[in-house]
C-alpha atoms as a PDB file:
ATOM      1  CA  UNK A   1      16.671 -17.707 111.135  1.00  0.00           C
ATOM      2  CA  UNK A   2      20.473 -17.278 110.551  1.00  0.00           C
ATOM      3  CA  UNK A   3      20.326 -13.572 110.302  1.00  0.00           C
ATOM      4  CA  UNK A   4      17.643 -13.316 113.007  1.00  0.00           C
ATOM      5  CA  UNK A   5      20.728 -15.235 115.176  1.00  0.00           C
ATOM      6  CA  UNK A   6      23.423 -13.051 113.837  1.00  0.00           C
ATOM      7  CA  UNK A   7      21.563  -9.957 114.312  1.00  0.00           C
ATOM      8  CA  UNK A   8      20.844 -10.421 117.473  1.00  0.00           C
ATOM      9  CA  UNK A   9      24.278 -11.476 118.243  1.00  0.00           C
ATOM     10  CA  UNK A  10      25.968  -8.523 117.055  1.00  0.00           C
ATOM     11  CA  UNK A  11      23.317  -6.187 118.688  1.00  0.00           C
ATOM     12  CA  UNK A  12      23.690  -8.193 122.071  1.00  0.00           C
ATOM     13  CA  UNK A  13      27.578  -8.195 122.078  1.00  0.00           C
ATOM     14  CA  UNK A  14      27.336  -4.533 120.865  1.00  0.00           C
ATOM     15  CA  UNK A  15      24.958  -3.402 123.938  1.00  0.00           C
ATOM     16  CA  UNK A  16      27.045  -5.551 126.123  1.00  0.00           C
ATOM     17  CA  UNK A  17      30.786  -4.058 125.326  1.00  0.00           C
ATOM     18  CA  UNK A  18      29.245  -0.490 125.147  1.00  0.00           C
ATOM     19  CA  UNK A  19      27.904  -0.870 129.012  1.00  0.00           C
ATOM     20  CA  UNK A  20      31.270  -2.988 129.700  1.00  0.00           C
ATOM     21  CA  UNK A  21      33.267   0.029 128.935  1.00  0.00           C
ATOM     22  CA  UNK A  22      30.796   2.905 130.354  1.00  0.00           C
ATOM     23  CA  UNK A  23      31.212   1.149 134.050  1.00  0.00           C
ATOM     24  CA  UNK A  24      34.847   0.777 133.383  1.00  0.00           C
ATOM     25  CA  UNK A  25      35.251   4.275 132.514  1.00  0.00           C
ATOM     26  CA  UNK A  26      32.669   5.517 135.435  1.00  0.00           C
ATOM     27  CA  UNK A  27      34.532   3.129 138.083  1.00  0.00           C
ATOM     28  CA  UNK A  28      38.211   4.861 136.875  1.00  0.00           C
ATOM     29  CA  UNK A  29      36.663   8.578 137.183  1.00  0.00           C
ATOM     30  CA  UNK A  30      36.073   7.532 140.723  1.00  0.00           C
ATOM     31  CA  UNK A  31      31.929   7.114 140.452  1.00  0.00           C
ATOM     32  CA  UNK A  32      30.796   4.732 142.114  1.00  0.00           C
ATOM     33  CA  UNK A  33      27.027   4.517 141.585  1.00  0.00           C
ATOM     34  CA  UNK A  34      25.504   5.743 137.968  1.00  0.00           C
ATOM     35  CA  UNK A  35      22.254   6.659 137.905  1.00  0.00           C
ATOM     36  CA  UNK A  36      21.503   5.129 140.671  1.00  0.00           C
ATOM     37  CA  UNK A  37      23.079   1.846 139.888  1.00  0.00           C
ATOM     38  CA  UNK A  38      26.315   0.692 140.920  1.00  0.00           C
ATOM     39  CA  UNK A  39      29.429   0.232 138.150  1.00  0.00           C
ATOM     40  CA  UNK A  40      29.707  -3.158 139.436  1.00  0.00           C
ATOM     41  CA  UNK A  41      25.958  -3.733 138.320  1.00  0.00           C
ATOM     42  CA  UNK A  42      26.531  -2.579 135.209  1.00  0.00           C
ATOM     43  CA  UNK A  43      30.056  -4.084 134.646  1.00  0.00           C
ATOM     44  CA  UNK A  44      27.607  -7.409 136.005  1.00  0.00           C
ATOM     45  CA  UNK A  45      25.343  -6.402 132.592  1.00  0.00           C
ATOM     46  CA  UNK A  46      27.803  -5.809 130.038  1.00  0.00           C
ATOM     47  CA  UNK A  47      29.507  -9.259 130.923  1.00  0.00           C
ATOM     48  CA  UNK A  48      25.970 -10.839 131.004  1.00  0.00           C
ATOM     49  CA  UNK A  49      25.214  -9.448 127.241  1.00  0.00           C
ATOM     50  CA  UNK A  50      28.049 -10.479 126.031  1.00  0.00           C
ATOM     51  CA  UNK A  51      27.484 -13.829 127.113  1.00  0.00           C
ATOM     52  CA  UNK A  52      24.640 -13.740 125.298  1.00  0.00           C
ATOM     53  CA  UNK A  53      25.748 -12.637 122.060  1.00  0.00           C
ATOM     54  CA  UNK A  54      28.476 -15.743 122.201  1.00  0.00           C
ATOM     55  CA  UNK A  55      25.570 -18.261 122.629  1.00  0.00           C
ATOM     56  CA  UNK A  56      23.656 -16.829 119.986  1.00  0.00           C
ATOM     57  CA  UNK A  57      26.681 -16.693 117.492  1.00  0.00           C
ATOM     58  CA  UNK A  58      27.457 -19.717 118.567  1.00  0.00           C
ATOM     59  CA  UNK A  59      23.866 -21.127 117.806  1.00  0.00           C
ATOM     60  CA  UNK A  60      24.176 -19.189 114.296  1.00  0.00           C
ATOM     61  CA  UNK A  61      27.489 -20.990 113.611  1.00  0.00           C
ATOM     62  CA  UNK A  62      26.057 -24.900 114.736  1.00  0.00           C
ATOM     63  CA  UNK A  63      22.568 -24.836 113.234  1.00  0.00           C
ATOM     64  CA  UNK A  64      24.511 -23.389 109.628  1.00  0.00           C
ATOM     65  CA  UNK A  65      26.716 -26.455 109.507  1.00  0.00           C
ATOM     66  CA  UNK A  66      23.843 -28.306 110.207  1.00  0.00           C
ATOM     67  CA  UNK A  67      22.107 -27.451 107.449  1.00  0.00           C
ATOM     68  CA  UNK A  68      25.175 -27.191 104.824  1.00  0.00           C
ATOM     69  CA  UNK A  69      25.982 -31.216 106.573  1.00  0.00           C
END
């Protein structure tokens, strides 16, 4: 379960930063919609993933020291 958690962690922050700085770039090159989608949608995304991957490393982190406790 612990490497399920920090797998999907990693992946989510990973996913979640690469989106974060494709909007940023896209938004500073002066496009506003990509693919149909606007950068603040996608900026919207990336910040959402990330979020995710802190809960889920943060899960990882409390249910270990549960278990070593």
């Amino acid at each position: 379960m612990d490497t399920l958690l920090l797998r999907a962690g990693q992946t989510a922050g990973l996913v979640g930063l690469a989106l974060l700085v494709f909007a940023v770039f896209a938004r500073l090159a002066g496009h506003f919609v990509v693919g149909g989608l606007a950068t603040g949608t996608l900026m919207l995304a990336g910040i959402g993933a990330l979020s995710v991957a802190c809960f889920l490393l943060l899960l990882r982190l409390n249910s270990r020291d549960r278990i070593t406790a």
